[in-house]
C-alpha atoms as a PDB file:
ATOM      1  CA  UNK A   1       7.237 134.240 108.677  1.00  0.00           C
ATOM      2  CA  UNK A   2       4.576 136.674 108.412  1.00  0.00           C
ATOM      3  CA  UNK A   3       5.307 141.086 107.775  1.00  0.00           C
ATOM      4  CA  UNK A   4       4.968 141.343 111.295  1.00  0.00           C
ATOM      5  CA  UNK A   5       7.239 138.346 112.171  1.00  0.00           C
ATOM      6  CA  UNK A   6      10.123 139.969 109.452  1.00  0.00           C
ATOM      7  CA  UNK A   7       9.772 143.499 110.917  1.00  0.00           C
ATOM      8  CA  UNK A   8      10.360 142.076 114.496  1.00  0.00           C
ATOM      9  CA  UNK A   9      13.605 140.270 113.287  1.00  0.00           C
ATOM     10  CA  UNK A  10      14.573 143.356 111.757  1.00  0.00           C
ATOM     11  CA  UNK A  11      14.204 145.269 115.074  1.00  0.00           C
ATOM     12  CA  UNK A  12      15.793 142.593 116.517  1.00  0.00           C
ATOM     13  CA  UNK A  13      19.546 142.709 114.561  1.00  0.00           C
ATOM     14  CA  UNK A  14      19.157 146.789 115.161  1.00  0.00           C
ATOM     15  CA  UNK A  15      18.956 146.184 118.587  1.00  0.00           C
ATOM     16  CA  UNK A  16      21.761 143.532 118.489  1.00  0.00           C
ATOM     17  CA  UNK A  17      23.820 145.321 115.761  1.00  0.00           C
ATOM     18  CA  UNK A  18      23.385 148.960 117.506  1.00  0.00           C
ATOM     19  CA  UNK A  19      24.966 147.580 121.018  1.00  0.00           C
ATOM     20  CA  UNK A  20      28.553 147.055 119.099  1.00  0.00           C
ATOM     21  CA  UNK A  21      28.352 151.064 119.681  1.00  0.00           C
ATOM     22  CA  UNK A  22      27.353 150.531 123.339  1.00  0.00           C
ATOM     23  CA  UNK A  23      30.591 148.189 123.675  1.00  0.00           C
ATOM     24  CA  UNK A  24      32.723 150.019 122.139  1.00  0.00           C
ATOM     25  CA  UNK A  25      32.274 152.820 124.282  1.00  0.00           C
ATOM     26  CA  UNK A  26      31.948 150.650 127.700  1.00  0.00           C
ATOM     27  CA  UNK A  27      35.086 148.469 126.883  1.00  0.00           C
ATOM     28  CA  UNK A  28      37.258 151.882 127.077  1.00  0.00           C
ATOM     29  CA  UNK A  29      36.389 151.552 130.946  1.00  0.00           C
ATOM     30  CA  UNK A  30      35.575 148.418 132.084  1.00  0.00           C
ATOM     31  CA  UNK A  31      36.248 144.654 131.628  1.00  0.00           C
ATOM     32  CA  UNK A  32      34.438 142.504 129.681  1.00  0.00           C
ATOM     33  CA  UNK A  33      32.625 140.130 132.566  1.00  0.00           C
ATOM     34  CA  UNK A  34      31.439 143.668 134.567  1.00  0.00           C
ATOM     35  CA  UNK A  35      30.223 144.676 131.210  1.00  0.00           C
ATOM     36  CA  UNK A  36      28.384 141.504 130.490  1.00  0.00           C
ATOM     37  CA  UNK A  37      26.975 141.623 134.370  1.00  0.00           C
ATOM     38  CA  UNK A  38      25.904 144.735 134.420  1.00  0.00           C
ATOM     39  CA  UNK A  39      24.390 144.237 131.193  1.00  0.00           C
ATOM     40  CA  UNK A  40      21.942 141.504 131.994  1.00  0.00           C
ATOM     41  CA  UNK A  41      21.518 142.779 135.768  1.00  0.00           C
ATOM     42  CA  UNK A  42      20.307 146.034 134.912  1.00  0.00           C
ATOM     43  CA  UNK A  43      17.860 144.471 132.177  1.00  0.00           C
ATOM     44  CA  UNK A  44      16.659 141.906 134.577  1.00  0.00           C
ATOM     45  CA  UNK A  45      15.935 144.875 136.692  1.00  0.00           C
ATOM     46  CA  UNK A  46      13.831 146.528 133.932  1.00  0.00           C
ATOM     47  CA  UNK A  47      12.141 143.939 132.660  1.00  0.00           C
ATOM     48  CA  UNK A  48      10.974 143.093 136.424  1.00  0.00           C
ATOM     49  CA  UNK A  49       9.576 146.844 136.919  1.00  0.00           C
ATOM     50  CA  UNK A  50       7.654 146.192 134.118  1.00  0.00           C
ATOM     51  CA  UNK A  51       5.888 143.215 135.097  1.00  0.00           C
ATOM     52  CA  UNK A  52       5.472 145.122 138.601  1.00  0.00           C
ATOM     53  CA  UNK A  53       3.746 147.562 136.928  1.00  0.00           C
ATOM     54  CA  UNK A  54       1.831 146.117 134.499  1.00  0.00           C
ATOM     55  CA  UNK A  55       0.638 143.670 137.075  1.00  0.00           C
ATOM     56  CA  UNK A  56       1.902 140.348 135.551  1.00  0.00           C
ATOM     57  CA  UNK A  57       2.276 137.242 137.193  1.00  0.00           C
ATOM     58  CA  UNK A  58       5.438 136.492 138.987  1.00  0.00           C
ATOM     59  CA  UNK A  59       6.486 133.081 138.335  1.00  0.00           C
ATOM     60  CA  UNK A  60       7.059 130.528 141.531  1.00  0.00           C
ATOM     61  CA  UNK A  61       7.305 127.280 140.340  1.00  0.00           C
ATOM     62  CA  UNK A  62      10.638 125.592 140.489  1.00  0.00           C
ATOM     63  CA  UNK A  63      10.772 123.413 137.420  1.00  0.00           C
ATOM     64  CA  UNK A  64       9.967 126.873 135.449  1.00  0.00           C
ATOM     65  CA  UNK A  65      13.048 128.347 137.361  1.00  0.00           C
ATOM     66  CA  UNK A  66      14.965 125.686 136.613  1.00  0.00           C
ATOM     67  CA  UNK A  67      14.327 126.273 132.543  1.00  0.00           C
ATOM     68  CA  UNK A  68      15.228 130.014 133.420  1.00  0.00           C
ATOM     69  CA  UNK A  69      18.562 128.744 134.526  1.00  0.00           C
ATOM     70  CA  UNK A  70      18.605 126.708 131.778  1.00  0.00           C
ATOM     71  CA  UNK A  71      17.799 129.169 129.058  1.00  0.00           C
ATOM     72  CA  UNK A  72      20.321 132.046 131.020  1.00  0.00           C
ATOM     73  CA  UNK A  73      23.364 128.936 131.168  1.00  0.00           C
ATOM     74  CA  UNK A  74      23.187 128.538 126.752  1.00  0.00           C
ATOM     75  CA  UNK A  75      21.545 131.913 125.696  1.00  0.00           C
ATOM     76  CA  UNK A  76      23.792 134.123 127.910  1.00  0.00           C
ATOM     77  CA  UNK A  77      26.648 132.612 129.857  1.00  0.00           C
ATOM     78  CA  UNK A  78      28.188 130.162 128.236  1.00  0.00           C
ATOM     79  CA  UNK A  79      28.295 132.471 124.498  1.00  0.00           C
ATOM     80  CA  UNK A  80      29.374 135.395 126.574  1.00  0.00           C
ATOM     81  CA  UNK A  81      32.268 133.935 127.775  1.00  0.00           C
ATOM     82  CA  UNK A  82      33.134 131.767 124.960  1.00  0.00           C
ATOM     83  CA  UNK A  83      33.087 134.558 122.832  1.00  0.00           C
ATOM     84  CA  UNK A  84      34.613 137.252 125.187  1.00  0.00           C
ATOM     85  CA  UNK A  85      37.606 133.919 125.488  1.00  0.00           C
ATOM     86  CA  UNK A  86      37.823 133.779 121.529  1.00  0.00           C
ATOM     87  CA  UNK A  87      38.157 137.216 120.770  1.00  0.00           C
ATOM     88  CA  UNK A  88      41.576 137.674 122.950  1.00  0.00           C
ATOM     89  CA  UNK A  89      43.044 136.285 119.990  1.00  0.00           C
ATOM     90  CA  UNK A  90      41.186 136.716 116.637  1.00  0.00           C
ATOM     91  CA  UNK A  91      39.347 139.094 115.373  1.00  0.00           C
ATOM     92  CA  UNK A  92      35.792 140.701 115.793  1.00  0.00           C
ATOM     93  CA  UNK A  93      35.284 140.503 112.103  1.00  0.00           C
ATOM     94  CA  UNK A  94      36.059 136.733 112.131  1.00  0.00           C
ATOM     95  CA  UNK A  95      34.084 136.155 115.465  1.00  0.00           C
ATOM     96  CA  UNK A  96      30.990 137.469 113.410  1.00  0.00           C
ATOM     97  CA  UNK A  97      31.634 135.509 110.398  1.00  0.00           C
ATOM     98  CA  UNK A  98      32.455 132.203 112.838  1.00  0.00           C
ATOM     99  CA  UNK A  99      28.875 133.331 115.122  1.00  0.00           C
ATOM    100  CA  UNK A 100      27.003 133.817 111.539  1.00  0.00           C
ATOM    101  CA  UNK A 101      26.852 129.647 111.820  1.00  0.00           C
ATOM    102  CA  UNK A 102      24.714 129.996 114.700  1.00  0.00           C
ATOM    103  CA  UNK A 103      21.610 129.315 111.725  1.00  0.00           C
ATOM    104  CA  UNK A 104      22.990 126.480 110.184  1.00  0.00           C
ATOM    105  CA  UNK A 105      23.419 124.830 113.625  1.00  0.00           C
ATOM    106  CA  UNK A 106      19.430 125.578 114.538  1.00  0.00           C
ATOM    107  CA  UNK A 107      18.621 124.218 111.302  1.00  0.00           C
ATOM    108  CA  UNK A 108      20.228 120.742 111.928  1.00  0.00           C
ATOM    109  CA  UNK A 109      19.404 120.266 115.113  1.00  0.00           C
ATOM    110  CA  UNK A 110      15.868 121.523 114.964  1.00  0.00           C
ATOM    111  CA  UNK A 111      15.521 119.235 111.895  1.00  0.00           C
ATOM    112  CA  UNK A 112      16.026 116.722 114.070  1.00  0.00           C
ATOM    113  CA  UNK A 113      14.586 117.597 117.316  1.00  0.00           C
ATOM    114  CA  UNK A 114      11.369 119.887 116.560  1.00  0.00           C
ATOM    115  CA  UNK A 115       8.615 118.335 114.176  1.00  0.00           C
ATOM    116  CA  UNK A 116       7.582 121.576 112.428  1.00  0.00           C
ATOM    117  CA  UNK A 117      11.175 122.460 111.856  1.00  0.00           C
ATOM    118  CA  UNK A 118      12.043 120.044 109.335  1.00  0.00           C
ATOM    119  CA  UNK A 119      15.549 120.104 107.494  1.00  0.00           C
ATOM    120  CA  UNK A 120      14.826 120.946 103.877  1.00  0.00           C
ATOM    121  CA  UNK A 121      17.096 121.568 101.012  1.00  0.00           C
ATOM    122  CA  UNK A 122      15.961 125.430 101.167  1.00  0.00           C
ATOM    123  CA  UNK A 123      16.829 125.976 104.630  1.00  0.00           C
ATOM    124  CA  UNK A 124      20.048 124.465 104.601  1.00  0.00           C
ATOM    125  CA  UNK A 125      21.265 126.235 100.396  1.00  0.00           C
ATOM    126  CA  UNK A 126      19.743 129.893 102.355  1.00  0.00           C
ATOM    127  CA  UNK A 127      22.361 129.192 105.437  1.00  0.00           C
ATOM    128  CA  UNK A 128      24.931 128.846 103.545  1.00  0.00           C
ATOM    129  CA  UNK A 129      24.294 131.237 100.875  1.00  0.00           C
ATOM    130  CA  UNK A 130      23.914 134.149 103.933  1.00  0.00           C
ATOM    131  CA  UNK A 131      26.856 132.806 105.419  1.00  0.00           C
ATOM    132  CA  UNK A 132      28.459 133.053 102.135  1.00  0.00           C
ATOM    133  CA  UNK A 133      27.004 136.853 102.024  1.00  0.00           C
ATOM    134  CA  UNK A 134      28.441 137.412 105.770  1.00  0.00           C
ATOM    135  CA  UNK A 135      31.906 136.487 104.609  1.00  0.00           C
ATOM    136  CA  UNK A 136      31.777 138.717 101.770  1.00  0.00           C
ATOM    137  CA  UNK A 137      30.602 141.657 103.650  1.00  0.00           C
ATOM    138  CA  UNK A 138      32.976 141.683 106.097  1.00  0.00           C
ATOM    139  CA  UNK A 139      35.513 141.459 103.568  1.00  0.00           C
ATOM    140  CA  UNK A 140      38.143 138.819 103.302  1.00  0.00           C
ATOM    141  CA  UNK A 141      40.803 140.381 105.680  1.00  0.00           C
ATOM    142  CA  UNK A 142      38.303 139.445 108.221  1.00  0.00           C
ATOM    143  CA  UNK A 143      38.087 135.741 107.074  1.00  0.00           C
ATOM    144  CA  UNK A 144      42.564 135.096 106.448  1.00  0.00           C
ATOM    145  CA  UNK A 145      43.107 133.989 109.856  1.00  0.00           C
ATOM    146  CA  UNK A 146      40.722 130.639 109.413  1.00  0.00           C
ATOM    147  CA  UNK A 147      43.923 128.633 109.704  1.00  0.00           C
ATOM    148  CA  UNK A 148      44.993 129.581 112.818  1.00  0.00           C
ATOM    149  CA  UNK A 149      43.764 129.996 116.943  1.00  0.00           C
ATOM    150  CA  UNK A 150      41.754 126.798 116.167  1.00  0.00           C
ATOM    151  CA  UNK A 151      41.038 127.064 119.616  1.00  0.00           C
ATOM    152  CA  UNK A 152      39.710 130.224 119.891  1.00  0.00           C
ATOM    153  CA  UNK A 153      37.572 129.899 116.644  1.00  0.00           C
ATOM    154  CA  UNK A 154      36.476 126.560 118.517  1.00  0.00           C
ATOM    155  CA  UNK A 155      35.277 128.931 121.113  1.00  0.00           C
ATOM    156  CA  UNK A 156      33.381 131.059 119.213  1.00  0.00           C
ATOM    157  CA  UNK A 157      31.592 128.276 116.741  1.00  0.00           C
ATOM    158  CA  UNK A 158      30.714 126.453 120.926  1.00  0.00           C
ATOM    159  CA  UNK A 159      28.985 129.723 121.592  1.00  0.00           C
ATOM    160  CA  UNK A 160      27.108 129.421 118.244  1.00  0.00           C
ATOM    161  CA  UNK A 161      26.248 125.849 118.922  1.00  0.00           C
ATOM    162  CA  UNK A 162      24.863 127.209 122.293  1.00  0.00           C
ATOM    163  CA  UNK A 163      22.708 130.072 120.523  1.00  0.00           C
ATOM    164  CA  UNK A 164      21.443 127.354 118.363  1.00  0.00           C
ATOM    165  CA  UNK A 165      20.168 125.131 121.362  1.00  0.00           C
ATOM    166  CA  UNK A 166      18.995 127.707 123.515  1.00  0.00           C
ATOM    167  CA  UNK A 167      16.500 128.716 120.567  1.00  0.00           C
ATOM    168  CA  UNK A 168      15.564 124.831 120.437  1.00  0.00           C
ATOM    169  CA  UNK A 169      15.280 124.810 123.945  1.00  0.00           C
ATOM    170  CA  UNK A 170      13.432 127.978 124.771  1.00  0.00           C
ATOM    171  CA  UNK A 171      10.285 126.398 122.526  1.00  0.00           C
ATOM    172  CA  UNK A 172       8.975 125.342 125.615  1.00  0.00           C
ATOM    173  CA  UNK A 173       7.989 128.590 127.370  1.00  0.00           C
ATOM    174  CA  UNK A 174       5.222 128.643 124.463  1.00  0.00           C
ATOM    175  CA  UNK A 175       4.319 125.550 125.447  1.00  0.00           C
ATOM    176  CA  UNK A 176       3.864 126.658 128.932  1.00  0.00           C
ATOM    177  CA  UNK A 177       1.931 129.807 128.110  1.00  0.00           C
ATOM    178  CA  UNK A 178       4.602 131.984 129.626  1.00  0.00           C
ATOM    179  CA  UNK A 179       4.342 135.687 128.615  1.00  0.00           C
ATOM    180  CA  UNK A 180       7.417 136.580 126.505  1.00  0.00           C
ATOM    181  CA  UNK A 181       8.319 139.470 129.235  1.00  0.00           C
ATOM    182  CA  UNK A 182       8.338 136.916 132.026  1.00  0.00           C
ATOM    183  CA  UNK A 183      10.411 135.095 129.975  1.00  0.00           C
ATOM    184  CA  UNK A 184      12.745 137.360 129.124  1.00  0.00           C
ATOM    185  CA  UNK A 185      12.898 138.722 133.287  1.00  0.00           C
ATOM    186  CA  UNK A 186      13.569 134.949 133.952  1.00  0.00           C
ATOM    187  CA  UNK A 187      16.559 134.443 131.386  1.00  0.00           C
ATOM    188  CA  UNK A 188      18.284 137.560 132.609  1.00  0.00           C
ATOM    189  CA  UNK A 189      18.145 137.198 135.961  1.00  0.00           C
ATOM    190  CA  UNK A 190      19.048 133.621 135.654  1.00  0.00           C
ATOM    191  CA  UNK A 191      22.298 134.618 133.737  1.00  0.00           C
ATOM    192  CA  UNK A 192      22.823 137.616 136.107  1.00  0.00           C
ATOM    193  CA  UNK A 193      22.965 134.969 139.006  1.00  0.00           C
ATOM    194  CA  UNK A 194      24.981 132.897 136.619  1.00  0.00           C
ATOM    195  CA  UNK A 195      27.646 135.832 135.943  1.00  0.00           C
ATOM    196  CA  UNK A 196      28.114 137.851 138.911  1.00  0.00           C
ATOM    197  CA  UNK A 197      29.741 135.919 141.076  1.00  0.00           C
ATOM    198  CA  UNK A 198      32.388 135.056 138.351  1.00  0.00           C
ATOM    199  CA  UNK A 199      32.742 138.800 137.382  1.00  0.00           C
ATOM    200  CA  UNK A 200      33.351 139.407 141.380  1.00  0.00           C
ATOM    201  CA  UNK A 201      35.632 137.068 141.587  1.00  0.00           C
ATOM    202  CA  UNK A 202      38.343 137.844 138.163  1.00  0.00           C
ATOM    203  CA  UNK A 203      36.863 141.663 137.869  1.00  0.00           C
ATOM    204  CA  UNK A 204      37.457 142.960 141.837  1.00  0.00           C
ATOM    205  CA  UNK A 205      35.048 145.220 140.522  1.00  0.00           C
ATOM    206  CA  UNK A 206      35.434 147.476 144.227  1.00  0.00           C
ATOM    207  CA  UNK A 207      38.944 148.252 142.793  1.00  0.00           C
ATOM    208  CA  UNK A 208      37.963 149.681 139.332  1.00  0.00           C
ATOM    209  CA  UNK A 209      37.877 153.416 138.540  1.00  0.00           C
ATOM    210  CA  UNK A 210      34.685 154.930 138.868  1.00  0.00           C
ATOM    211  CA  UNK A 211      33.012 154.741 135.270  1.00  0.00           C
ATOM    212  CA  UNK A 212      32.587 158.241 133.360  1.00  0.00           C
ATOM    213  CA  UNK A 213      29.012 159.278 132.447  1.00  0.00           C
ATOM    214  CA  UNK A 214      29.380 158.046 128.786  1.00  0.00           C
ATOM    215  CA  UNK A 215      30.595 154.886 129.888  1.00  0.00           C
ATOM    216  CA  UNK A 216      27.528 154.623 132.234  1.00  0.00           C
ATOM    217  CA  UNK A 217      25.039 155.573 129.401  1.00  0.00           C
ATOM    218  CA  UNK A 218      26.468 153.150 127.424  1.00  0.00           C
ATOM    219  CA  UNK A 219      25.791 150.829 129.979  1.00  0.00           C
ATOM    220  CA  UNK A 220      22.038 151.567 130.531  1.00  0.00           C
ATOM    221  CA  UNK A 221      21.511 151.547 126.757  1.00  0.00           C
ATOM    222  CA  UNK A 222      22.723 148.229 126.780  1.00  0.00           C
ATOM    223  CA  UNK A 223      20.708 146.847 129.245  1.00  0.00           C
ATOM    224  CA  UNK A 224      17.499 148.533 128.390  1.00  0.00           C
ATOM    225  CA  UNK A 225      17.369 148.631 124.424  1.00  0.00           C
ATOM    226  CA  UNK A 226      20.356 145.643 123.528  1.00  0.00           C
ATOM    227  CA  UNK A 227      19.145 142.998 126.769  1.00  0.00           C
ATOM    228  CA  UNK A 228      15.592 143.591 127.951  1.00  0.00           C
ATOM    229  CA  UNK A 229      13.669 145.203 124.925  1.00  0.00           C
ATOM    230  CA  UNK A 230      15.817 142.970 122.163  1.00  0.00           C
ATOM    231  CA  UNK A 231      15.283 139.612 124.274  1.00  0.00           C
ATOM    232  CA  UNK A 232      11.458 140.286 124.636  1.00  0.00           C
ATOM    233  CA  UNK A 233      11.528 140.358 120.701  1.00  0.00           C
ATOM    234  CA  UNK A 234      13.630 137.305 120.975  1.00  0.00           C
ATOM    235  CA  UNK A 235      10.834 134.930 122.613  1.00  0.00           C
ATOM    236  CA  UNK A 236       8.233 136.743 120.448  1.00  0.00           C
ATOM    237  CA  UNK A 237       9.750 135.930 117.586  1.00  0.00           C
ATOM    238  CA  UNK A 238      10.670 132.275 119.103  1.00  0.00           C
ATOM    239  CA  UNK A 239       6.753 131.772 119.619  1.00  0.00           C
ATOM    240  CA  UNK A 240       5.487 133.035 116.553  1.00  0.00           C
ATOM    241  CA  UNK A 241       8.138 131.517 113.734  1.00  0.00           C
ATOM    242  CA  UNK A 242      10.429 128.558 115.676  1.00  0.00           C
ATOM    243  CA  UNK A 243      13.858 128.662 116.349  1.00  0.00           C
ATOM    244  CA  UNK A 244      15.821 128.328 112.947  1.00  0.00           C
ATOM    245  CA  UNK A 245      14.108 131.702 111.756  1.00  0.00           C
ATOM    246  CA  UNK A 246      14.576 133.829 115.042  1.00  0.00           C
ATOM    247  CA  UNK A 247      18.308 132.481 114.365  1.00  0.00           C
ATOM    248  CA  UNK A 248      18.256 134.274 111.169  1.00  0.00           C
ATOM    249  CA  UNK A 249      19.317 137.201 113.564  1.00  0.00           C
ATOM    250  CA  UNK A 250      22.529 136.535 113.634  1.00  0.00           C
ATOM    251  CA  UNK A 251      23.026 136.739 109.412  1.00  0.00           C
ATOM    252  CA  UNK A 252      21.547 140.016 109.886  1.00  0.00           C
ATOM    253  CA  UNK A 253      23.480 141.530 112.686  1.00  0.00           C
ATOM    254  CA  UNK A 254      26.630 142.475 110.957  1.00  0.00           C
ATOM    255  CA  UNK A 255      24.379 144.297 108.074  1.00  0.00           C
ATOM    256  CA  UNK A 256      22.797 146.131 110.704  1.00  0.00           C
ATOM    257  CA  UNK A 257      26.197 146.808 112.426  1.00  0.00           C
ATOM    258  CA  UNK A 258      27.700 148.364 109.450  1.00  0.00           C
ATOM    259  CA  UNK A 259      24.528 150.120 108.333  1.00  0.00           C
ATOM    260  CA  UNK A 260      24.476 151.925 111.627  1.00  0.00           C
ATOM    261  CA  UNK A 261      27.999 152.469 111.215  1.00  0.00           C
ATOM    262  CA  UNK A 262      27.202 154.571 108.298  1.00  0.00           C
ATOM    263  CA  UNK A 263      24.275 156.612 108.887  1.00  0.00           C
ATOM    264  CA  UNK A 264      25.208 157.203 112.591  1.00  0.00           C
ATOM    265  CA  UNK A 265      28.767 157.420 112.464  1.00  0.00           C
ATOM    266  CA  UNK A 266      29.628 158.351 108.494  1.00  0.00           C
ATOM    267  CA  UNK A 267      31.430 155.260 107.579  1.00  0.00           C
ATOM    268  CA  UNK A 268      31.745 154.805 104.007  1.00  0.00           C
ATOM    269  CA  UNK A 269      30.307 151.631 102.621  1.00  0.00           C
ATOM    270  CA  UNK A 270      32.657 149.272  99.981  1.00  0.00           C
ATOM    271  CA  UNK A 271      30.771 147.699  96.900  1.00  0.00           C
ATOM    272  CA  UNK A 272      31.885 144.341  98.545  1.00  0.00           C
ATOM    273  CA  UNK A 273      29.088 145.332 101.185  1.00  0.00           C
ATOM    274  CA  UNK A 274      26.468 145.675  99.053  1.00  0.00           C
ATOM    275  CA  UNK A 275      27.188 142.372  97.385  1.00  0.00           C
ATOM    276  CA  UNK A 276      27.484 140.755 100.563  1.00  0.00           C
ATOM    277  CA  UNK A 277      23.915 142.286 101.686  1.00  0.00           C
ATOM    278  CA  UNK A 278      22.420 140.872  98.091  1.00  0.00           C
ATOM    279  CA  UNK A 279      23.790 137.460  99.298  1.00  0.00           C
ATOM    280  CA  UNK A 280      22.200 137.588 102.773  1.00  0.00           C
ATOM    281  CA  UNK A 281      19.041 138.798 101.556  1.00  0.00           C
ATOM    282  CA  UNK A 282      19.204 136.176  98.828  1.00  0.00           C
ATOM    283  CA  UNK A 283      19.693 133.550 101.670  1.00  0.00           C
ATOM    284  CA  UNK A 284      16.618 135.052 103.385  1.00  0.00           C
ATOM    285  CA  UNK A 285      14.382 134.605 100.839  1.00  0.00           C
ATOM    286  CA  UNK A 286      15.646 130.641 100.366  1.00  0.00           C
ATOM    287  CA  UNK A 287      14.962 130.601 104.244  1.00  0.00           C
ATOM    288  CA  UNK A 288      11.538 131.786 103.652  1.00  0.00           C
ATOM    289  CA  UNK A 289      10.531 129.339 101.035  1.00  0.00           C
ATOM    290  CA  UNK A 290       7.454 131.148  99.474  1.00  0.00           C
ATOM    291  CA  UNK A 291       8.453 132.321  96.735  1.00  0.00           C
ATOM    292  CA  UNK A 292      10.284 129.287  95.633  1.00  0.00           C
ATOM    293  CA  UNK A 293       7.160 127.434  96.093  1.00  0.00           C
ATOM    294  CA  UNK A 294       5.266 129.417  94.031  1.00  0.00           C
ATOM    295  CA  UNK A 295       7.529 129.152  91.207  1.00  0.00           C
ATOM    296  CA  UNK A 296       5.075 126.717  88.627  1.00  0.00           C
ATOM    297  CA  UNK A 297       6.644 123.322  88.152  1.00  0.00           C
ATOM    298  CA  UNK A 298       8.458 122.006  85.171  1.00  0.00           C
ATOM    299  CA  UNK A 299       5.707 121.865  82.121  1.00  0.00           C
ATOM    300  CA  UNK A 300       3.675 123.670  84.109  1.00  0.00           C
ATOM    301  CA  UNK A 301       2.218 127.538  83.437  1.00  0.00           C
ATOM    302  CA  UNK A 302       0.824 129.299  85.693  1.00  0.00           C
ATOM    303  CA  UNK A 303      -3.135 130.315  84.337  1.00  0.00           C
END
């Protein structure tokens, strides 16, 4: 992980973190699946005006479809609605701390899947000490229902496990020299295909109230900043450092969340907050591994 590879994972949780606003304002009007839908149908449609226009190759083959479908089934539908199934019964704060995990699961897997994603004692003590700085930040309100709604925590930590090997699994779109916009126009329209017939079917969307402007801007800035900008970061990122360090994302999410929170919206921030940040960043840096290997080793001084 290079500057440029850190300042793309930091756009990244923005992107990720800002669309809790975007939600917040869309879920006032409109269910959750039609939200989601919408979501990745208007990105797909952006990120395929783009390629139009910048006169990229359109994919045709079917076995690269096929990944599409693939990559759209664990990076988009199968969270979504795991997630959108958990949090009917705990809370958002816990959901975070529970999706948070989504590293640790990269790290084991990849450790044993991927060859230059070894498990190493530093990957795994930086999961769990930003975990550990998740759970403080959100405060421990957040984290007192752990004992109950196993199932719906089960739901939430199967989403993570799908994050984790969708970002093992979309390795091989490097491998096949696809451009991380195609990429991106191929997962979203896969999931859109994936969703919409679902959302049809439990939404009726043709009986909803028509949307108010806010509720539609919310919308589009979901779509084009939170879907089709953020998830051609994602397979940049993916290509450049590997899976367990675009995964990272999701320890930095809920700082960026409640950052925004306070700048944009005025939202005071608890000392708790700033410890938990310390923790996450301490994780990071674990994660990393560079400095740690530049510490000299025992009887050794540096000359």
């Amino acid at each position: 992980m290079g500057v440029l590879e850190w300042a793309l994972l930091g756009m990244l949780s923005l992107l990720w973190g800002g669309s809790f606003f975007f939600v917040g304002i869309a879920v006032t009007e409109l269910p959750t699946l039609s939200i989601v839908t919408l979501r990745v149908g208007l990105g797909a449609l952006v990120l395929w005006a783009v390629i139009v226009l910048t006169g990229r190759r359109i994919p045709r083959a079917g076995t690269l479809w096929a990944a599409f479908l693939g990559m759209g089934l664990m990076n988009n539908a199968v969270p979504f609605v795991l997630i959108v199934w958990g949090q009917q019964t705990i809370s958002s704060g816990l959901a975070s701390i529970l999706n948070a995990t989504t590293p640790l699961f990269t790290v084991i897997i990849a450790g044993f899947i991927v060859a230059d994603e070894r498990m190493s004692v530093p990957k795994l003590a930086g999961v769990g000490i930003g975990l550990a700085g998740v759970t403080v930040m959100l405060g421990i309100d957040a984290a007192s229902g752990l004992v109950a709604d196993i199932q719906a925590q089960s739901a939430v930590l199967g989403a993570s496990l799908s994050y984790a090997l969708a970002g093992v699994f979309g390795r091989r779109f490097k491998r096949l020299g696809i451009d991380p916009i195609v990429t991106a126009a191929g997962q979203v329209t896969a999931s859109t295909i994936l969703l919409a017939p679902v959302a049809i079917f439990v939404d009726r969307p043709w009986s909803l109230p028509v949307p108010s402007t806010a509720t539609w801007s919310a919308i589009v800035a979901l779509a084009v900043l939170s879907t089709a900008l953020a998830y051609v970061l994602y397979f940049q990122i993916l290509a450049r450092a590997g899976a367990t360090n675009l995964l990272l994302v999701t320890l930095l999410i809920p700082v960026s969340a409640i950052v925004l929170g306070a700048v944009v919206l005025n939202e005071s921030l608890r000392p708790a907050q700033f410890v938990g940040m310390a923790l996450i960043g301490a994780g990071l840096v674990f994660m990393d591994g560079r400095l740690i290997r530049r510490r000299p080793a025992p009887g050794k001084y540096p000359r």
